[in-house]
PDB file of N, CA and C in Angstrom:
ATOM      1  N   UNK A   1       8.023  -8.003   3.154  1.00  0.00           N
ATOM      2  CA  UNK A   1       7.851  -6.572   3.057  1.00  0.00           C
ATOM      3  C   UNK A   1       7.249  -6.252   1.690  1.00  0.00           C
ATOM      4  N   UNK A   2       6.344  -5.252   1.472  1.00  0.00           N
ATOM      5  CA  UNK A   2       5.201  -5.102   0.559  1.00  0.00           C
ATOM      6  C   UNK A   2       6.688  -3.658  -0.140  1.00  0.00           C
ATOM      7  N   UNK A   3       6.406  -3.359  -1.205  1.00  0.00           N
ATOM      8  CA  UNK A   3       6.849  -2.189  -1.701  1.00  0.00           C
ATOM      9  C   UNK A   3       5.675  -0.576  -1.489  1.00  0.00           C
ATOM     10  N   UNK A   4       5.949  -0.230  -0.925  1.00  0.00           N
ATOM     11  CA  UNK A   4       4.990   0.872  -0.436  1.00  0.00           C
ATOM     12  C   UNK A   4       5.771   2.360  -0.335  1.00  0.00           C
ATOM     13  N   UNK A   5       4.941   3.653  -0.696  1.00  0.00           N
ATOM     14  CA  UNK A   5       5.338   5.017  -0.901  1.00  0.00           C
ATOM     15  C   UNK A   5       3.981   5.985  -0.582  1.00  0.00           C
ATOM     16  N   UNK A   6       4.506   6.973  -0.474  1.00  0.00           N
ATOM     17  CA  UNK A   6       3.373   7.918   0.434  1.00  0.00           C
ATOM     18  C   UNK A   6       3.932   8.702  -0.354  1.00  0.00           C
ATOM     19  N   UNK A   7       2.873   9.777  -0.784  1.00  0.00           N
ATOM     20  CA  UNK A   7       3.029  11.514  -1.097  1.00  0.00           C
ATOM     21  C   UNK A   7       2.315  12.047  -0.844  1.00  0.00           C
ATOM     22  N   UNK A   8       2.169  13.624  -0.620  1.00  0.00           N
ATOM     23  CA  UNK A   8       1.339  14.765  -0.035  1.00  0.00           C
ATOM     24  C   UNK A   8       0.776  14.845  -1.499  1.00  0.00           C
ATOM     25  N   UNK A   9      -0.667  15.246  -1.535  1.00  0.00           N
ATOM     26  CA  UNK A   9      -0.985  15.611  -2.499  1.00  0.00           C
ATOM     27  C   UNK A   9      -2.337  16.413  -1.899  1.00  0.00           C
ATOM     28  N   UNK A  10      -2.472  17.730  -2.326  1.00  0.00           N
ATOM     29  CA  UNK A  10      -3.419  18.477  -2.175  1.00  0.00           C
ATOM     30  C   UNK A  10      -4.101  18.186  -0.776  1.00  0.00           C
ATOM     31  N   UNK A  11      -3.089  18.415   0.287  1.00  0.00           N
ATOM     32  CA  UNK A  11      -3.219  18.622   1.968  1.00  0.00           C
ATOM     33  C   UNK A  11      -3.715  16.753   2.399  1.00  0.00           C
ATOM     34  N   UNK A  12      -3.514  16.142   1.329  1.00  0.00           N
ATOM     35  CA  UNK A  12      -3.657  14.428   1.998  1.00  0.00           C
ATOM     36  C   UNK A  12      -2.374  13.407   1.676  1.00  0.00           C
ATOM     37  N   UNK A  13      -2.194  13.144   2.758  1.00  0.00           N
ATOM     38  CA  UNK A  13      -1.752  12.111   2.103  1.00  0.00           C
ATOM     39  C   UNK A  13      -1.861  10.768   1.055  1.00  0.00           C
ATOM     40  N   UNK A  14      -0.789  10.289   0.637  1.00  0.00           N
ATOM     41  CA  UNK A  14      -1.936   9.258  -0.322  1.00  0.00           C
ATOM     42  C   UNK A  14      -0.690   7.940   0.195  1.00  0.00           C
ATOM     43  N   UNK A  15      -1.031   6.686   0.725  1.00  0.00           N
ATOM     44  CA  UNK A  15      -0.278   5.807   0.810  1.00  0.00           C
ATOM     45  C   UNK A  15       0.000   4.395  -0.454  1.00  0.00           C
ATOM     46  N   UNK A  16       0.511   4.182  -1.309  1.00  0.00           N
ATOM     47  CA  UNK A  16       0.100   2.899  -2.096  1.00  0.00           C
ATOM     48  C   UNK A  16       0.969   2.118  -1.686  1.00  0.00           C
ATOM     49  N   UNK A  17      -0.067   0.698  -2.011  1.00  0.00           N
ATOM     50  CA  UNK A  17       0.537  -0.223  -1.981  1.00  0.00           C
ATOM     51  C   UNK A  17       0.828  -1.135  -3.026  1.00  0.00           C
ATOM     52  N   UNK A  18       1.735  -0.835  -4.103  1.00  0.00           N
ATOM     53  CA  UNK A  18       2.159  -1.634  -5.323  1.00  0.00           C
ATOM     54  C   UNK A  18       2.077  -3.188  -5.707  1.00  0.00           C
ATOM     55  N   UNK A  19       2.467  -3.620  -4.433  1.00  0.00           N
ATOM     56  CA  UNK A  19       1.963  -5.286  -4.727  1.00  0.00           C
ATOM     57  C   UNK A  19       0.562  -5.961  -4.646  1.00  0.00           C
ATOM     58  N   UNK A  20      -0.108  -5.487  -4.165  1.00  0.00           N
ATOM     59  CA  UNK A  20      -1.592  -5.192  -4.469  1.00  0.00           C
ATOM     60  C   UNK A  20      -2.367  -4.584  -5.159  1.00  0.00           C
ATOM     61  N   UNK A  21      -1.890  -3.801  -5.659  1.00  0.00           N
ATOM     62  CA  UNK A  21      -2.385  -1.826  -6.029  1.00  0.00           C
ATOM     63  C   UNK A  21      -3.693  -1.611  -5.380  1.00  0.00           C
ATOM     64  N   UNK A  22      -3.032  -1.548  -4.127  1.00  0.00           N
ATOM     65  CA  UNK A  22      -3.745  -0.321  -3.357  1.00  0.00           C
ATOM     66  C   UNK A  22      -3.643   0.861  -2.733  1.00  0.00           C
ATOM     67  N   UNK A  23      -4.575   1.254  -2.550  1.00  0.00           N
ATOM     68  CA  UNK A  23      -3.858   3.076  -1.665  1.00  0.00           C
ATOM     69  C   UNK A  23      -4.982   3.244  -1.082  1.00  0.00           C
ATOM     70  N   UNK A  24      -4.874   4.108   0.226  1.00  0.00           N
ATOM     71  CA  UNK A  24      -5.520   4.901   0.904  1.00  0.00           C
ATOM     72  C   UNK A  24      -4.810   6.840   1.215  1.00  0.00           C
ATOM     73  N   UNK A  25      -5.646   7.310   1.845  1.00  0.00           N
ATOM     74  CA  UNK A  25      -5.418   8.439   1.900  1.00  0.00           C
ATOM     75  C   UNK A  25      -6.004   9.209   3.293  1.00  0.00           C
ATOM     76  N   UNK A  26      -5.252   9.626   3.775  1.00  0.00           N
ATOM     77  CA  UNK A  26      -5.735  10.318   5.139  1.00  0.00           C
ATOM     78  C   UNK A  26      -5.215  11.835   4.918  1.00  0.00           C
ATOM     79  N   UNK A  27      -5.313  12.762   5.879  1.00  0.00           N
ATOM     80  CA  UNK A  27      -4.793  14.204   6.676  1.00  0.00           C
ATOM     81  C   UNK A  27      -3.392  14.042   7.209  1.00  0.00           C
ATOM     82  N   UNK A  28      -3.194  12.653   7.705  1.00  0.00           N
ATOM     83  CA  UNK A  28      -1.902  12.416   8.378  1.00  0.00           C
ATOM     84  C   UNK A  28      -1.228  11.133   7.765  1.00  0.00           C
ATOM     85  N   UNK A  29      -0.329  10.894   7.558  1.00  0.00           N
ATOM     86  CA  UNK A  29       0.644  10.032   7.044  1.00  0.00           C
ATOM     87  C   UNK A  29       0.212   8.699   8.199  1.00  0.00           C
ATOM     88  N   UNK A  30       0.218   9.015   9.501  1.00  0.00           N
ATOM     89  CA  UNK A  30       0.273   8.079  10.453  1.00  0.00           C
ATOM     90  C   UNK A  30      -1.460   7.089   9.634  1.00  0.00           C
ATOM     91  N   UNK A  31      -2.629   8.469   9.837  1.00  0.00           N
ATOM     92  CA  UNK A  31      -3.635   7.858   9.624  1.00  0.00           C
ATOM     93  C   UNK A  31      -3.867   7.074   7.966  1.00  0.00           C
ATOM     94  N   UNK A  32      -3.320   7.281   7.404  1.00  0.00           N
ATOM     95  CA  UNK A  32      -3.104   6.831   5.949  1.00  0.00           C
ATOM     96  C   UNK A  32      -2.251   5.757   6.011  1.00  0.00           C
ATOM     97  N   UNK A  33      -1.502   5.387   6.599  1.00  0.00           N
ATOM     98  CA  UNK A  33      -0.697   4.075   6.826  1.00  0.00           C
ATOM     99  C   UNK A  33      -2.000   2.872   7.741  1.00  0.00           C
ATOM    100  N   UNK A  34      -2.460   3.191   8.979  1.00  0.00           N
ATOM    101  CA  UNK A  34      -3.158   2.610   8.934  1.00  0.00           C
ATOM    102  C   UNK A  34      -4.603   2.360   8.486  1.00  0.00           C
ATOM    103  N   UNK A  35      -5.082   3.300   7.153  1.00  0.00           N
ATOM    104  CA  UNK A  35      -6.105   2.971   6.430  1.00  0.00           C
ATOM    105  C   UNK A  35      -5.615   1.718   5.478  1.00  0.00           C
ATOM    106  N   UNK A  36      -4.794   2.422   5.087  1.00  0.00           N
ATOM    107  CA  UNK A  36      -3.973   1.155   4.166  1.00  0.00           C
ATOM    108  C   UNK A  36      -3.637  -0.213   4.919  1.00  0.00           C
ATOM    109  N   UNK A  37      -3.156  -0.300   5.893  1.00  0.00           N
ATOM    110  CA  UNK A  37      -2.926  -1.634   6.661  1.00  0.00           C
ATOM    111  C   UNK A  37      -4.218  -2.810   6.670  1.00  0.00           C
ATOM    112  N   UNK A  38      -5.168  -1.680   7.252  1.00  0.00           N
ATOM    113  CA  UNK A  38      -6.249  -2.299   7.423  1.00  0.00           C
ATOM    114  C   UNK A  38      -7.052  -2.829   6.248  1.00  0.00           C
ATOM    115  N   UNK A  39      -6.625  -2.002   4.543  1.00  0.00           N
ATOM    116  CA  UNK A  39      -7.457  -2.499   3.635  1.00  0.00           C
ATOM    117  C   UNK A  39      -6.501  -3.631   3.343  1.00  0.00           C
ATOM    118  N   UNK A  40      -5.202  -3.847   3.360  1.00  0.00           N
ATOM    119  CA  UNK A  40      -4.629  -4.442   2.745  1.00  0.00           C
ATOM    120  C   UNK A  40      -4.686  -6.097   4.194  1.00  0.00           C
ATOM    121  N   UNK A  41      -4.887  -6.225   5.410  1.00  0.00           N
ATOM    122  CA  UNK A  41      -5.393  -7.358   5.953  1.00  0.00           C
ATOM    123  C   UNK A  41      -6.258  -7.661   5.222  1.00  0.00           C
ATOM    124  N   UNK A  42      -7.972  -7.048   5.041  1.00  0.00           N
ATOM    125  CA  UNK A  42      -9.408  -7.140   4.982  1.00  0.00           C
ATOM    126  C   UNK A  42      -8.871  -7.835   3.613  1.00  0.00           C
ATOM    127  N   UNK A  43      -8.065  -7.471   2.429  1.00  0.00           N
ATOM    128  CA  UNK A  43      -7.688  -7.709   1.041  1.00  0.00           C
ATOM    129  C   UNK A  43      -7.262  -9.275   1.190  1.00  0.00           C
ATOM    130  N   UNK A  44      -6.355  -9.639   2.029  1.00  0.00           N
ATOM    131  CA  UNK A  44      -5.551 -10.920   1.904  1.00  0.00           C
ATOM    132  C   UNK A  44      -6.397 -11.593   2.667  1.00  0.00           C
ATOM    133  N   UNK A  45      -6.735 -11.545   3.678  1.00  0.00           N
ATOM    134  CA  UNK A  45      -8.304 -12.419   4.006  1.00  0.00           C
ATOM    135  C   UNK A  45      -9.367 -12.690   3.417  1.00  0.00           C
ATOM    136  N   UNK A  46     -10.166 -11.749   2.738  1.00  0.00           N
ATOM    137  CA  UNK A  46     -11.044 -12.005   1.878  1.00  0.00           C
ATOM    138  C   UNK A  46     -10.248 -13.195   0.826  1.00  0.00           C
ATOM    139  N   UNK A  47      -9.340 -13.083   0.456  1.00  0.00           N
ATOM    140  CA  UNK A  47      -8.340 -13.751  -0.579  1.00  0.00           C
ATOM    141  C   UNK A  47      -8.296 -15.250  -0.463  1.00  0.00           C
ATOM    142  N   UNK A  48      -7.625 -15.118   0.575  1.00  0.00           N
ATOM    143  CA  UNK A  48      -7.266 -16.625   1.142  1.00  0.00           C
ATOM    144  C   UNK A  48      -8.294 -17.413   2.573  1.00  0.00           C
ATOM    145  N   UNK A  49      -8.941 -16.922   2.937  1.00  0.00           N
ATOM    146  CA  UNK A  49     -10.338 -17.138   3.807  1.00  0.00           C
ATOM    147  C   UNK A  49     -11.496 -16.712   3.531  1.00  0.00           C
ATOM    148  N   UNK A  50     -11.893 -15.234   2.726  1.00  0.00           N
ATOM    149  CA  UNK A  50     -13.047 -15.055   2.556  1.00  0.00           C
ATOM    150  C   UNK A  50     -13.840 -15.523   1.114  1.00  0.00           C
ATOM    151  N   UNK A  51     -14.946 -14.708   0.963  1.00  0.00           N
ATOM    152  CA  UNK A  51     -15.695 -14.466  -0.071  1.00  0.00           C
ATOM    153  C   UNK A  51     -15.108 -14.498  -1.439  1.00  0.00           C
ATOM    154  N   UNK A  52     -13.450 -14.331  -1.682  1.00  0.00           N
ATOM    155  CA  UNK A  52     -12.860 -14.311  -3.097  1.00  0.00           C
ATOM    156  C   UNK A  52     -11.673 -15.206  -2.801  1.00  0.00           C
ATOM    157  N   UNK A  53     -11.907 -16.315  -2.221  1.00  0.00           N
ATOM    158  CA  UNK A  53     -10.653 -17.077  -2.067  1.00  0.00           C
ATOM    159  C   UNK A  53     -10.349 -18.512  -3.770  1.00  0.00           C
ATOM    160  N   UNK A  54     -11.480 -17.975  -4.346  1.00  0.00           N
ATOM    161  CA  UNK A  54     -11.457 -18.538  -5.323  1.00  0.00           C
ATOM    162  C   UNK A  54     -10.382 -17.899  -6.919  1.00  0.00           C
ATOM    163  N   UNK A  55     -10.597 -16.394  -6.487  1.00  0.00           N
ATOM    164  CA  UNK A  55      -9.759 -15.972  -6.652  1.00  0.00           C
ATOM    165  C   UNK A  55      -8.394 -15.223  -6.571  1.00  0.00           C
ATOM    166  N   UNK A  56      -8.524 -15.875  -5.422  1.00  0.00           N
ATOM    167  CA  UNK A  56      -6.515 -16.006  -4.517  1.00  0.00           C
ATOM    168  C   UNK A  56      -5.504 -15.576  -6.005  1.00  0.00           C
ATOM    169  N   UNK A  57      -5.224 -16.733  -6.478  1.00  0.00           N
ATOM    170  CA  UNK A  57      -4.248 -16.900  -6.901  1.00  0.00           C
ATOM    171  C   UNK A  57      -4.130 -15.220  -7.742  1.00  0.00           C
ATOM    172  N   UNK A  58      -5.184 -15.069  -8.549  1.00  0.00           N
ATOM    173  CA  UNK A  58      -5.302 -13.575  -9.505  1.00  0.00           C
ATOM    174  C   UNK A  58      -5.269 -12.437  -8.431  1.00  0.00           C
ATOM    175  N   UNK A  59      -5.833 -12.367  -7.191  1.00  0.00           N
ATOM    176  CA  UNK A  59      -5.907 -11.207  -6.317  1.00  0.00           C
ATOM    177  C   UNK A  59      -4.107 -11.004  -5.462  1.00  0.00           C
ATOM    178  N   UNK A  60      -3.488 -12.058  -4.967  1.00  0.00           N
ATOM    179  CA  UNK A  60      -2.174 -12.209  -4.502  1.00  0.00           C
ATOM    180  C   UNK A  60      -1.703 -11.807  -5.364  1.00  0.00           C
ATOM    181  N   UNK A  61      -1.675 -11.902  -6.813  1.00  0.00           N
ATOM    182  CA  UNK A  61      -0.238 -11.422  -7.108  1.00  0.00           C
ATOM    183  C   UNK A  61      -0.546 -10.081  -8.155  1.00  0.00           C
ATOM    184  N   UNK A  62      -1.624  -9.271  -7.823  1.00  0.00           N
ATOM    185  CA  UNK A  62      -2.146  -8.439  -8.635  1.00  0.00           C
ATOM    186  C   UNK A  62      -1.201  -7.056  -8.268  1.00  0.00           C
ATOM    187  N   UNK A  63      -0.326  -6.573  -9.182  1.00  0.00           N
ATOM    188  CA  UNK A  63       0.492  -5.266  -9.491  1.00  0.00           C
ATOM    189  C   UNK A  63      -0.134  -4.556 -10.114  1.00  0.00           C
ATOM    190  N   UNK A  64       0.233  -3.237  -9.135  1.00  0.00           N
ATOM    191  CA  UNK A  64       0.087  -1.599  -9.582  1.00  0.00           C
ATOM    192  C   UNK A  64       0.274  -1.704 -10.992  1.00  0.00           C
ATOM    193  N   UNK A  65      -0.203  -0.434 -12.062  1.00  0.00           N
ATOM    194  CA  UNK A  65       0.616  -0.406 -12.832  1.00  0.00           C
ATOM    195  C   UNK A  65       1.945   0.169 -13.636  1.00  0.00           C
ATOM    196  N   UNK A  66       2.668  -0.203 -14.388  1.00  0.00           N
ATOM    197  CA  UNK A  66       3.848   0.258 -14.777  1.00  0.00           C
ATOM    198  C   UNK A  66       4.108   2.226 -14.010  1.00  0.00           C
ATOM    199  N   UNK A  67       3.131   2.768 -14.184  1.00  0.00           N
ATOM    200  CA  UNK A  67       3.471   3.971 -13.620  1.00  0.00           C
ATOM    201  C   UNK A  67       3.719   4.241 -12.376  1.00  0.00           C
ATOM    202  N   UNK A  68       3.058   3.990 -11.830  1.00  0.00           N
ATOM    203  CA  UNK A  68       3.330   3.485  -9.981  1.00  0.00           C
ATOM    204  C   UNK A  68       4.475   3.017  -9.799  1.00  0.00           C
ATOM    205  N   UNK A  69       5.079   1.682 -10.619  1.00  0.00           N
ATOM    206  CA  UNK A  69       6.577   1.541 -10.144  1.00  0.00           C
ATOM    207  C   UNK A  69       7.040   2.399 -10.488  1.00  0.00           C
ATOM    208  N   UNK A  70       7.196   3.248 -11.671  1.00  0.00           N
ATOM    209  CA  UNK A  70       8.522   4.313 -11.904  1.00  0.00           C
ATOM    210  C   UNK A  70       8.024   5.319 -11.014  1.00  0.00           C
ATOM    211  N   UNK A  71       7.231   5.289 -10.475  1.00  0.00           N
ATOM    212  CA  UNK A  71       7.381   6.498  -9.416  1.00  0.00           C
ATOM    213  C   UNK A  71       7.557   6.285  -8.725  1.00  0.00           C
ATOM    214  N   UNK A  72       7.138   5.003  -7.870  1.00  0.00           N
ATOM    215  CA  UNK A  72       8.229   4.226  -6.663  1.00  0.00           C
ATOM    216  C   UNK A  72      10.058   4.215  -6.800  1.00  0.00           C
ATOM    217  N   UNK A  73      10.355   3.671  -8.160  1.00  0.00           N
ATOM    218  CA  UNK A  73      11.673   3.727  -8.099  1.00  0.00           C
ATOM    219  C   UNK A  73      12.347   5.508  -8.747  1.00  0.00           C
ATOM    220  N   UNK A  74      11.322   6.381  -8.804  1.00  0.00           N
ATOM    221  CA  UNK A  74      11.712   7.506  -9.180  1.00  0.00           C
ATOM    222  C   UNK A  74      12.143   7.963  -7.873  1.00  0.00           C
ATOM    223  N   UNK A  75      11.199   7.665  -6.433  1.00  0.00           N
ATOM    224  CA  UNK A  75      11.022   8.448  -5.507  1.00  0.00           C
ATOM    225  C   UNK A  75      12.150   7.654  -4.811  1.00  0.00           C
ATOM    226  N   UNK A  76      13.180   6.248  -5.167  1.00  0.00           N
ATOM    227  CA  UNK A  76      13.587   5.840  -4.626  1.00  0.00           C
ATOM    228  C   UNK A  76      15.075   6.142  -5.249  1.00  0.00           C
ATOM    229  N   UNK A  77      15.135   6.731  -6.076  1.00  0.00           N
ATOM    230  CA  UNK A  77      16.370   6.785  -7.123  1.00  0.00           C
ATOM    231  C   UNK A  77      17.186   8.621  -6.383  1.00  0.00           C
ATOM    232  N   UNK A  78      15.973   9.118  -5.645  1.00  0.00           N
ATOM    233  CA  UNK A  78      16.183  10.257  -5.508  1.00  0.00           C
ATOM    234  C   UNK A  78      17.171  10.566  -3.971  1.00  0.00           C
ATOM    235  N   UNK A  79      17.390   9.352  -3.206  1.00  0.00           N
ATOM    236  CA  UNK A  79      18.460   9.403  -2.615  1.00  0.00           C
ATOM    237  C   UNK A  79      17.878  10.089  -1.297  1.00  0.00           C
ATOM    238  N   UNK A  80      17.263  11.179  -1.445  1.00  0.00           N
ATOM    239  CA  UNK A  80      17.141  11.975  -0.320  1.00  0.00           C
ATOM    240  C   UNK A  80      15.889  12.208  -0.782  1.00  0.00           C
ATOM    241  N   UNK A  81      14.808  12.244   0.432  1.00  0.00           N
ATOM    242  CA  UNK A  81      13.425  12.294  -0.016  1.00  0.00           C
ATOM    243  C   UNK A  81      12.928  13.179   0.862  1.00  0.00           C
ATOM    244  N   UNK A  82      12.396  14.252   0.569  1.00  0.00           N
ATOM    245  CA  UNK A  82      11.837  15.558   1.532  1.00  0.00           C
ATOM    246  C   UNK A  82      10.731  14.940   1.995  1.00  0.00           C
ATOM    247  N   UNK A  83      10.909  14.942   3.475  1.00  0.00           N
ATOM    248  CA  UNK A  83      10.115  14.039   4.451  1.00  0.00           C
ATOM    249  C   UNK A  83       8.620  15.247   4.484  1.00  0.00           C
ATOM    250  N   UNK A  84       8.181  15.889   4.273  1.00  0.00           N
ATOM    251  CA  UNK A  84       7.007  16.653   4.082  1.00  0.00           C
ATOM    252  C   UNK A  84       6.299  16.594   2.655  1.00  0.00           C
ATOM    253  N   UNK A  85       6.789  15.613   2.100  1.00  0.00           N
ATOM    254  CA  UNK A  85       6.525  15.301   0.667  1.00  0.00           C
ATOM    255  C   UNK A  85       6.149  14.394   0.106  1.00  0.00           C
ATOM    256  N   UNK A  86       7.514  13.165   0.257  1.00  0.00           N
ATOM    257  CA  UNK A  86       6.884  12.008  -0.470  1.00  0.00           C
ATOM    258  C   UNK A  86       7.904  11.020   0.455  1.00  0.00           C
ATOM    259  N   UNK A  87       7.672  10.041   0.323  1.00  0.00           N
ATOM    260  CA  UNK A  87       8.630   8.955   1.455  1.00  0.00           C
ATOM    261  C   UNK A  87       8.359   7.652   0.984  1.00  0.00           C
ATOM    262  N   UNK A  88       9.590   6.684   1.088  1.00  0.00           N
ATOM    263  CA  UNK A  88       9.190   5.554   0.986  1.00  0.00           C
ATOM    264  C   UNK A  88       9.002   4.472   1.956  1.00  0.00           C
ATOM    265  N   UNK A  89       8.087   3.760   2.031  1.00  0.00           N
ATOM    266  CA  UNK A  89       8.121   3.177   3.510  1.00  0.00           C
ATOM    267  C   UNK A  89       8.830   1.678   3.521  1.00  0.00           C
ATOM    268  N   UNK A  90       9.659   1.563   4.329  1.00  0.00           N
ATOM    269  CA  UNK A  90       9.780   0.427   4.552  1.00  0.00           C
ATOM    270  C   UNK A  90       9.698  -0.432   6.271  1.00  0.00           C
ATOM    271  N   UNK A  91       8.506  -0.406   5.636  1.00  0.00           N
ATOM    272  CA  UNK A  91       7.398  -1.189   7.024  1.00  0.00           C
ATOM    273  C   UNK A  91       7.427  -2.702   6.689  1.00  0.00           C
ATOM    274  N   UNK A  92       7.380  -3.760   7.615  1.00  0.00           N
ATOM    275  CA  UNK A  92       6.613  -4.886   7.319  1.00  0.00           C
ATOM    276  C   UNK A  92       5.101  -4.753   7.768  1.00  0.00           C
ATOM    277  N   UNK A  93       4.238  -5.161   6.736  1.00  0.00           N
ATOM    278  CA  UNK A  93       2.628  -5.077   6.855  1.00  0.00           C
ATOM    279  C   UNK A  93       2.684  -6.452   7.607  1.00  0.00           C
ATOM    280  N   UNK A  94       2.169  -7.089   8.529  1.00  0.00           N
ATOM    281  CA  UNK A  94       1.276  -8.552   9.062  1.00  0.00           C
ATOM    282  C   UNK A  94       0.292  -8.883   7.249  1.00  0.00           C
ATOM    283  N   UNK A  95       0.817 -10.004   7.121  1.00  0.00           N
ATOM    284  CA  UNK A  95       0.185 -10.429   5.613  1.00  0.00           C
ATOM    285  C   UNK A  95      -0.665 -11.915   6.105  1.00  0.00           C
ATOM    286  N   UNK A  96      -0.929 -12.082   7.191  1.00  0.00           N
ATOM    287  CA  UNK A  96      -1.916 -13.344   7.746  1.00  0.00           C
ATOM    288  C   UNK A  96      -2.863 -13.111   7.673  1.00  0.00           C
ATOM    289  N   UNK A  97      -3.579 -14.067   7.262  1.00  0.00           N
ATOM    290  CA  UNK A  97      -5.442 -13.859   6.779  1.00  0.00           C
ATOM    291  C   UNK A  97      -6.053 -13.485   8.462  1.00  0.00           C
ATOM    292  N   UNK A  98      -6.654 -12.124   8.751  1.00  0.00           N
ATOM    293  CA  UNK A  98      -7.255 -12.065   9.626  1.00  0.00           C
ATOM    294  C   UNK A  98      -8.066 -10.774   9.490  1.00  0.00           C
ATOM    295  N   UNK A  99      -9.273 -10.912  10.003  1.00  0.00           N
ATOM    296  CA  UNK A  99     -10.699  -9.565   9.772  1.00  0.00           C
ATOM    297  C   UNK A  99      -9.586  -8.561  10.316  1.00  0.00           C
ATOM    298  N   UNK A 100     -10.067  -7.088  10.301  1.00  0.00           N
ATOM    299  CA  UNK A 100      -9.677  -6.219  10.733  1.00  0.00           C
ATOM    300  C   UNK A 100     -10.727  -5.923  11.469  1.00  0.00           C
ATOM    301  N   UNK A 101     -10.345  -5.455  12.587  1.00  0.00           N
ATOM    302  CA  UNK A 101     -11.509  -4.548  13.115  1.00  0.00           C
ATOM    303  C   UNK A 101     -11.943  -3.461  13.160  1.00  0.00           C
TER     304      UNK A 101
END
């Protein structure tokens, strides 16, 4: 399981993904989860099968920075999280090298 959090920000959502530092952003939470899914396959494939598998080792273990976690563990410290707001997800992402389509 990846550490991942969503917030509304100016009518979008924004999804990151901290153990990567990545994010996407949609209209809908649903569609912003799977923008993010899909960058974060295309990410670990390219990694470990594609075009940057040379640099695997630096791209796998590449973290958000320090601010992103305290707002992950800010948004996680807060016990109760206004579901029209900000949320933390705890999804398992599929982390197997495979294209997205």
């Amino acid at each position: 399981m990846k550490a991942l959090y969503a917030e509304r920000q100016e009518g979008q959502w924004v999804v990151v993904c901290l153990d990567f530092s990545l994010a996407a952003q949609d209209e809908t939470l649903e569609g912003a989860k799977a923008r993010l899914e899909a960058q974060i396959k295309e990410y670990v494939f390219d990694a470990i099968e594609g075009e940057d598998r040379a640099f695997a080792e630096q791209l796998l273990t590449r973290r958000a920075p320090c601010a992103q976690w305290a707002r992950y563990y800010f948004i996680k410290a807060l016990g109760f999280v206004r579901e029209g707001v900000r949320r933390l997800l705890f999804e398992v992402i599929p982390l197997k090298p495979c294209r997205s389509t």
